[in-house]
Protein backbone atom coordinates (compact mmCIF):
# COMPACT_ATOMS: atom_id res chain seq x y z
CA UNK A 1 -11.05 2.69 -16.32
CA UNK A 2 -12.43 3.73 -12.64
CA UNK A 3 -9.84 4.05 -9.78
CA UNK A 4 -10.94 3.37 -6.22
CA UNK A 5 -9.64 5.29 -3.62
CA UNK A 6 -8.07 2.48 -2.08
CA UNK A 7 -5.66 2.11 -5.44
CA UNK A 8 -5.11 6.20 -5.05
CA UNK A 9 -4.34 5.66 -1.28
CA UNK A 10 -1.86 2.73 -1.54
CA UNK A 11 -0.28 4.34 -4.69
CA UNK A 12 0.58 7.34 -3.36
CA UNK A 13 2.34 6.09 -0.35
CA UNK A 14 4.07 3.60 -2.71
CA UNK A 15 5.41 6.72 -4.35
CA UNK A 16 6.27 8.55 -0.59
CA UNK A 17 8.25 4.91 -0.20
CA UNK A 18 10.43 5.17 -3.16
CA UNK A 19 11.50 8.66 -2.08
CA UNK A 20 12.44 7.12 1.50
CA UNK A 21 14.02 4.18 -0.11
CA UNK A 22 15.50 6.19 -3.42
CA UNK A 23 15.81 9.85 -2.82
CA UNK A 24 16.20 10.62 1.15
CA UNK A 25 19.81 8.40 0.86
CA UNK A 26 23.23 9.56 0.49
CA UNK A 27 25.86 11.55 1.32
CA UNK A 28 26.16 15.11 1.27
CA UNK A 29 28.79 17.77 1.97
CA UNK A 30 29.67 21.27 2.09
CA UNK A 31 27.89 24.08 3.96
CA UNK A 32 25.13 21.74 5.82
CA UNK A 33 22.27 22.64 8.03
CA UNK A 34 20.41 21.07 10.73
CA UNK A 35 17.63 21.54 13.17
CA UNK A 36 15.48 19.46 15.29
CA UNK A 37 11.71 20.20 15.53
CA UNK A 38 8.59 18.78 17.92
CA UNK A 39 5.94 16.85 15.57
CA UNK A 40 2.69 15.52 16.84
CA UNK A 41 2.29 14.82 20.70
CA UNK A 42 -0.27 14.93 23.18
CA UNK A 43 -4.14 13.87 21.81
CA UNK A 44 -2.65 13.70 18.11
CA UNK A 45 -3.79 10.03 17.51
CA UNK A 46 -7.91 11.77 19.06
CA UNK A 47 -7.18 14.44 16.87
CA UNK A 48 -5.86 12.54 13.58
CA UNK A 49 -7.56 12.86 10.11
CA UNK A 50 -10.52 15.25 11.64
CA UNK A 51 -10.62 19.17 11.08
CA UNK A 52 -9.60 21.06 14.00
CA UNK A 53 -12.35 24.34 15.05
CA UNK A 54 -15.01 22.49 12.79
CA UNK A 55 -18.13 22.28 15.73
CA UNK A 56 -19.21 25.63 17.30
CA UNK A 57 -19.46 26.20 21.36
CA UNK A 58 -22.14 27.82 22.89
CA UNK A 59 -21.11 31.51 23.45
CA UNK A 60 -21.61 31.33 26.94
CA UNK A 61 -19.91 28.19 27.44
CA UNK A 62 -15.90 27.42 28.77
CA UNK A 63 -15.27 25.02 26.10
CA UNK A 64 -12.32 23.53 27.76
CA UNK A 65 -14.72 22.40 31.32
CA UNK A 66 -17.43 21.02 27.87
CA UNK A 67 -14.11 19.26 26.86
CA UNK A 68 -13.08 17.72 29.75
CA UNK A 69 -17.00 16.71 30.49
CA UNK A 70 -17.46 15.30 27.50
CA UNK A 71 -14.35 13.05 28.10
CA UNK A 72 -14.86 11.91 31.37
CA UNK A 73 -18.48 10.45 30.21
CA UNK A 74 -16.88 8.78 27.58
CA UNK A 75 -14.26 7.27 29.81
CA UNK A 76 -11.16 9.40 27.64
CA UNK A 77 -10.12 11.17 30.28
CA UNK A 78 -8.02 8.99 32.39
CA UNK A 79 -6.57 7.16 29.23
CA UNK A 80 -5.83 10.52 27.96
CA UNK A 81 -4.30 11.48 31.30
CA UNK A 82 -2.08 8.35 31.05
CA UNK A 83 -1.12 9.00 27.23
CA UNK A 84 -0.22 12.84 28.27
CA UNK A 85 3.51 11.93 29.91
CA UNK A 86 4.48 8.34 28.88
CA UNK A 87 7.01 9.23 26.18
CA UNK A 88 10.57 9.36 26.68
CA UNK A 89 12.45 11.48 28.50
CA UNK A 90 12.55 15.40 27.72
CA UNK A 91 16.60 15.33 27.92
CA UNK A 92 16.06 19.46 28.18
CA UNK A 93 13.78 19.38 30.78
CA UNK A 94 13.41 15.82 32.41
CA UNK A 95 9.83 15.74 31.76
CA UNK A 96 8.31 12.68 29.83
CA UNK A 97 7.26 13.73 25.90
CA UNK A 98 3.82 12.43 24.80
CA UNK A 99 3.96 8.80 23.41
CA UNK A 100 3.00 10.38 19.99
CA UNK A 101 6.00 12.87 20.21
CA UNK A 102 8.61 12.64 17.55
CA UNK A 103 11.64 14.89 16.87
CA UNK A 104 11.78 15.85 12.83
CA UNK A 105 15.70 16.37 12.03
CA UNK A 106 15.99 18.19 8.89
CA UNK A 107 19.64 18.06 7.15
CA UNK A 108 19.97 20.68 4.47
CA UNK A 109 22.68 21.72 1.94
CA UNK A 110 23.20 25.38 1.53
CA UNK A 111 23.58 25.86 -2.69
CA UNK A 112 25.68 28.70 -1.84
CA UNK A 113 24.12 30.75 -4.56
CA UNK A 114 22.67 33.80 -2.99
CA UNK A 115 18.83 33.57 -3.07
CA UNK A 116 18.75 29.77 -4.16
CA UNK A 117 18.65 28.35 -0.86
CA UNK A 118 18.84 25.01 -0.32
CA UNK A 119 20.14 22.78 -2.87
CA UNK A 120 19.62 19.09 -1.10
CA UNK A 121 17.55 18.05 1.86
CA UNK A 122 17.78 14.81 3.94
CA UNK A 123 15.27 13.85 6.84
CA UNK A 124 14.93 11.88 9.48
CA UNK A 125 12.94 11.09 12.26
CA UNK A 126 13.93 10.33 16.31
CA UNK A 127 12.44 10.28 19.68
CA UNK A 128 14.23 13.06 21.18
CA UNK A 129 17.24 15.32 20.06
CA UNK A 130 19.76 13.73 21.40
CA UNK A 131 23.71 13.78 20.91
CA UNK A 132 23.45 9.74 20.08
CA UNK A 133 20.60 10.24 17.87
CA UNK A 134 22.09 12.91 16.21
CA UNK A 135 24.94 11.43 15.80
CA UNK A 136 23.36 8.29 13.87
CA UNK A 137 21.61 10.99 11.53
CA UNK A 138 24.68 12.74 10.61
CA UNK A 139 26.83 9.89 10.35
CA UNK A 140 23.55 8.32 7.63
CA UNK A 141 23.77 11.58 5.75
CA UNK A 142 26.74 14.04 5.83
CA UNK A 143 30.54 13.63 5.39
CA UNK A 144 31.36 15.34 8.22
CA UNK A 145 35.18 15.66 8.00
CA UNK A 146 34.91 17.96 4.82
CA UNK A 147 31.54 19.68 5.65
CA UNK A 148 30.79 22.78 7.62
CA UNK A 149 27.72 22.28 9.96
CA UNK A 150 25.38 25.05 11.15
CA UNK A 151 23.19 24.74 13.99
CA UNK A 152 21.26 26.45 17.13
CA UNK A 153 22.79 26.35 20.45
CA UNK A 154 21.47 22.98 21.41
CA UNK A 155 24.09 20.67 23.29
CA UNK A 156 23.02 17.91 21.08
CA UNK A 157 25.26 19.48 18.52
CA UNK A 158 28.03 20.40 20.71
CA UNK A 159 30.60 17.96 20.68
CA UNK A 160 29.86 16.07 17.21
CA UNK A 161 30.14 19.77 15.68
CA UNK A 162 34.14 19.13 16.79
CA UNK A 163 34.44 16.53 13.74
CA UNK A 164 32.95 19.03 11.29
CA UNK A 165 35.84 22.11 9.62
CA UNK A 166 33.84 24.46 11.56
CA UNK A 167 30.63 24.26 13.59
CA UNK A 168 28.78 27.54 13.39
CA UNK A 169 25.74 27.79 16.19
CA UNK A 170 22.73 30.53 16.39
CA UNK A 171 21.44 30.91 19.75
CA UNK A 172 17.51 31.11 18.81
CA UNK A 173 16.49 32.54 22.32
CA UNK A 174 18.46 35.77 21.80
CA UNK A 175 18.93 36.10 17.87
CA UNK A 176 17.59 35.00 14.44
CA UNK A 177 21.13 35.33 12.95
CA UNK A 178 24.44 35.95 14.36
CA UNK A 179 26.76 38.81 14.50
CA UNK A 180 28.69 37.03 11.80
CA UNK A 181 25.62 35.73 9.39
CA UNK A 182 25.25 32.23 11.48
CA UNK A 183 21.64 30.73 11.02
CA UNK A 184 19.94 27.56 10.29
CA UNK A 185 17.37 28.78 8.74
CA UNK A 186 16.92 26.61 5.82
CA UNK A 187 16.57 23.68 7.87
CA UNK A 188 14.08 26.16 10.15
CA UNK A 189 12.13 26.66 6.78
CA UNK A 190 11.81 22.74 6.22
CA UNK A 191 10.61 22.18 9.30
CA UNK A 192 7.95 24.87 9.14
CA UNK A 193 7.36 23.67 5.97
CA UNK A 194 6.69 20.59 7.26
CA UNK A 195 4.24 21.73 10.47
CA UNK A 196 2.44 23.09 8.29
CA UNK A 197 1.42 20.35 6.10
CA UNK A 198 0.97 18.31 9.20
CA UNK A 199 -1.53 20.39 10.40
CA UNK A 200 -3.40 22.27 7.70
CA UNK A 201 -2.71 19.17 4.99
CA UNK A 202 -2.60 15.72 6.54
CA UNK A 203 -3.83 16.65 10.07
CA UNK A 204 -2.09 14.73 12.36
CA UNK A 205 0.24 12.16 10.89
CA UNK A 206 0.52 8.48 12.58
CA UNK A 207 4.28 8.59 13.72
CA UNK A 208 4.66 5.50 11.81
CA UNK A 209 4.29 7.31 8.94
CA UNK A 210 5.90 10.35 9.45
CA UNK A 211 9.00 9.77 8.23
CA UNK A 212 7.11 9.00 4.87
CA UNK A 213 5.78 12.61 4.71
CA UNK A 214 8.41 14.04 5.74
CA UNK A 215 10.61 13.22 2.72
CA UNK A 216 7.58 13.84 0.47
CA UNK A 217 7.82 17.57 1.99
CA UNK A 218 11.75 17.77 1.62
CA UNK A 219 11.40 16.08 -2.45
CA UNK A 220 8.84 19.46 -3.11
CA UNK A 221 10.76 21.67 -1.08
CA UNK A 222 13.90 20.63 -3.25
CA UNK A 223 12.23 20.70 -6.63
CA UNK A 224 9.77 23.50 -5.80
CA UNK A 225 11.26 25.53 -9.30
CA UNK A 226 10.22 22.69 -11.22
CA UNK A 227 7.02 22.39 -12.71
CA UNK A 228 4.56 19.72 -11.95
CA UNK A 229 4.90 17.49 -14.25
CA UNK A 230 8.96 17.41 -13.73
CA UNK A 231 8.53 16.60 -10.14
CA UNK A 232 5.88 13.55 -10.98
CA UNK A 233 8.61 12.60 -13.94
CA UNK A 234 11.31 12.52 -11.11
CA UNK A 235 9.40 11.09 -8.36
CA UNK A 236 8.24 8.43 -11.00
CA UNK A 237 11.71 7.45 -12.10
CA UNK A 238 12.81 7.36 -8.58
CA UNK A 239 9.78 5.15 -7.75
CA UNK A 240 10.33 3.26 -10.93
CA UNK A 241 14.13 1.92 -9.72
CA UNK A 242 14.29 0.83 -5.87
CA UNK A 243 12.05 -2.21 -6.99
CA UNK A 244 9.18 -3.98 -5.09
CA UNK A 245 7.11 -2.12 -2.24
CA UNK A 246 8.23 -3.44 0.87
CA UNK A 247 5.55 -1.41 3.08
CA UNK A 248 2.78 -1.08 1.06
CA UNK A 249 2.04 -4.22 -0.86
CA UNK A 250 -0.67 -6.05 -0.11
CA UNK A 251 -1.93 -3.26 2.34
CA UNK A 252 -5.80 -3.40 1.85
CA UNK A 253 -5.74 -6.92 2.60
CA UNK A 254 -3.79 -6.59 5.77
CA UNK A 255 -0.27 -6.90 5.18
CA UNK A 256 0.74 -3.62 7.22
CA UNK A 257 4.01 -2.13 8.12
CA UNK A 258 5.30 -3.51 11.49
CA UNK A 259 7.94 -1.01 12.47
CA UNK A 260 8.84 2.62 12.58
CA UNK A 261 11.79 3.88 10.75
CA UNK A 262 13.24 5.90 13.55
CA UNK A 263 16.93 7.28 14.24
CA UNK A 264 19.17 5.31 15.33
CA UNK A 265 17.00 2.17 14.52
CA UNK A 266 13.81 1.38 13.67
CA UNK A 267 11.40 0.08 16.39
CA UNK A 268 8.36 -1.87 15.79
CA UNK A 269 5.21 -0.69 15.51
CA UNK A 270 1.33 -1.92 15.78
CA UNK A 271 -0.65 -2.38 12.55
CA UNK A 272 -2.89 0.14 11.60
CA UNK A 273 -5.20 0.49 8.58
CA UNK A 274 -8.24 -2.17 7.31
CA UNK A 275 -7.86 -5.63 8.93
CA UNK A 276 -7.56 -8.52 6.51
CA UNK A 277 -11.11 -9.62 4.97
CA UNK A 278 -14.55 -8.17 4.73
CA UNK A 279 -15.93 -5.96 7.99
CA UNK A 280 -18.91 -8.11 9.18
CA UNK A 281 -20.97 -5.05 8.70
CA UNK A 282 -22.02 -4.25 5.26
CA UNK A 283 -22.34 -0.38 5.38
CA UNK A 284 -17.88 -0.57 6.72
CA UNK A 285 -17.27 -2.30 3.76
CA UNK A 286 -15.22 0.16 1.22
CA UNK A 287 -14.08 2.59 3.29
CA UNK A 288 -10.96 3.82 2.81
CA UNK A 289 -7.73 2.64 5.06
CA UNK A 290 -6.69 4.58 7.56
């Protein structure tokens, strides 16, 4: 039997759902990580699901004066201008982010075998790194009294790193790793990890969504010694046990997700993806959501 894309489409993101609902839960303790990283942002929902570099420029040619031509004859420009700044609030330096702007928190737990790195990954995803943001993510994932935490130098982490047994900080701008060994830099890796599949993989993820890729990432990061066809056996069983899709039933016929699971609570978002029924022109009909 024939699949269609569509049944590809909506079953994989069934299977990124279980791991939100099924595997990115829990506790964890002991030697933790964390580190806040800058997803998506300015022009990512012109840019999303299109190859970056893919149309030459004339030699001769400034292609960012072509760019900004090209946008003001389209009428872009001044809804791009307005997109640019109307975020939230940079709380480093008072700016506004870009509306697509999200802040990826990753939460690792240090195996404490030497050359095993991490042994357990939560994510999460937040509008800006924040001590009351971060604060909701640690308090969803780590047992703070009886865990060590390890961070950079950002004040987010300054006084929740008072309920931890000992908050160990890197300052980034000077060092990699401290005079005593302190880094983050498994929760550095999962971040990378995770720009790069953003923009080499998926290019440009909906922020709706992000969270949804995100703990795909952190699931093959965490069973990246296991071959393939363990990590599809694990994903399936995890899949297999949180029950009914709650996001992605029904989705090619227009029952879309209305809100984005942020940190510290969700906010709603606008549909995206195939409207319900048949596009009124023939040659639409079929394509894949998006």
């Amino acid at each position: 039997m024939d699949t269609t894309y569509n049944t590809a489409f909506t079953l994989q993101h069934k299977i990124r759902e279980a791991l939100v609902r099924g595997y990115n839960v829990g506790l964890m303790n002991g030697d933790v990580e964390m580190d806040g990283a800058h997803q998506s942002g300015w022009r990512a929902d012109e840019k999303r699901g299109k190859p970056q570099g893919s149309r030459p420029v004339q030699s001769d040619a400034d292609p960012f004066a072509l760019t900004e031509i090209m946008l003001t004859q389209t009428g872009k420009n001044a809804a791009r201008k307005k997109a640019k700044n109307s975020g939230p609030i940079n709380p480093e330096f008072g700016n506004r982010f870009p509306k697509d702007r999200r802040i990826l928190f990753a939460i690792r737990k240090r195996s404490g075998v030497r050359g095993k790195g991490a042994c357990a990954t939560r994510v999460a995803i937040g509008l800006t790194e924040t001590s009351p943001v971060v604060k909701a993510v640690l308090n969803d994932f780590v047992a703070m009294p009886e865990s060590y935490l390890n961070t950079d130098s950002s004040p987010a982490y300054t006084e929740l790193g008072k309920e931890f047994r000992m908050h160990r900080t890197v300052e980034h701008a000077k060092e990699l790793s401290g005079p005593n060994g302190e880094n983050n830099n498994q929760a550095e890796e999962l971040n990378a990890r995770f720009d790069r599949a953003e923009k080499g993989i998926y290019l440009n993820i909906e922020p709706k969504y992000m969270l949804d890729y995100a703990v795909e990432t952190s699931f093959r990061s965490d069973t990246r010694r296991l071959p393939n066809g363990e990590q599809l056996k694990l994903a399936m069983c995890v899949a297999l046990n949180v029950g009914e899709s709650e996001f992605w039933k029904g989705f090619t016929h227009g029952h879309h997700r209305k809100i984005e699971l942020l940190h510290p609570h969700p906010q709603p978002a606008h549909a995206s993806g195939p409207m319900k029924g048949r596009h009124p022109i023939s040659s639409a009909n079929g394509r894949p959501p998006r």
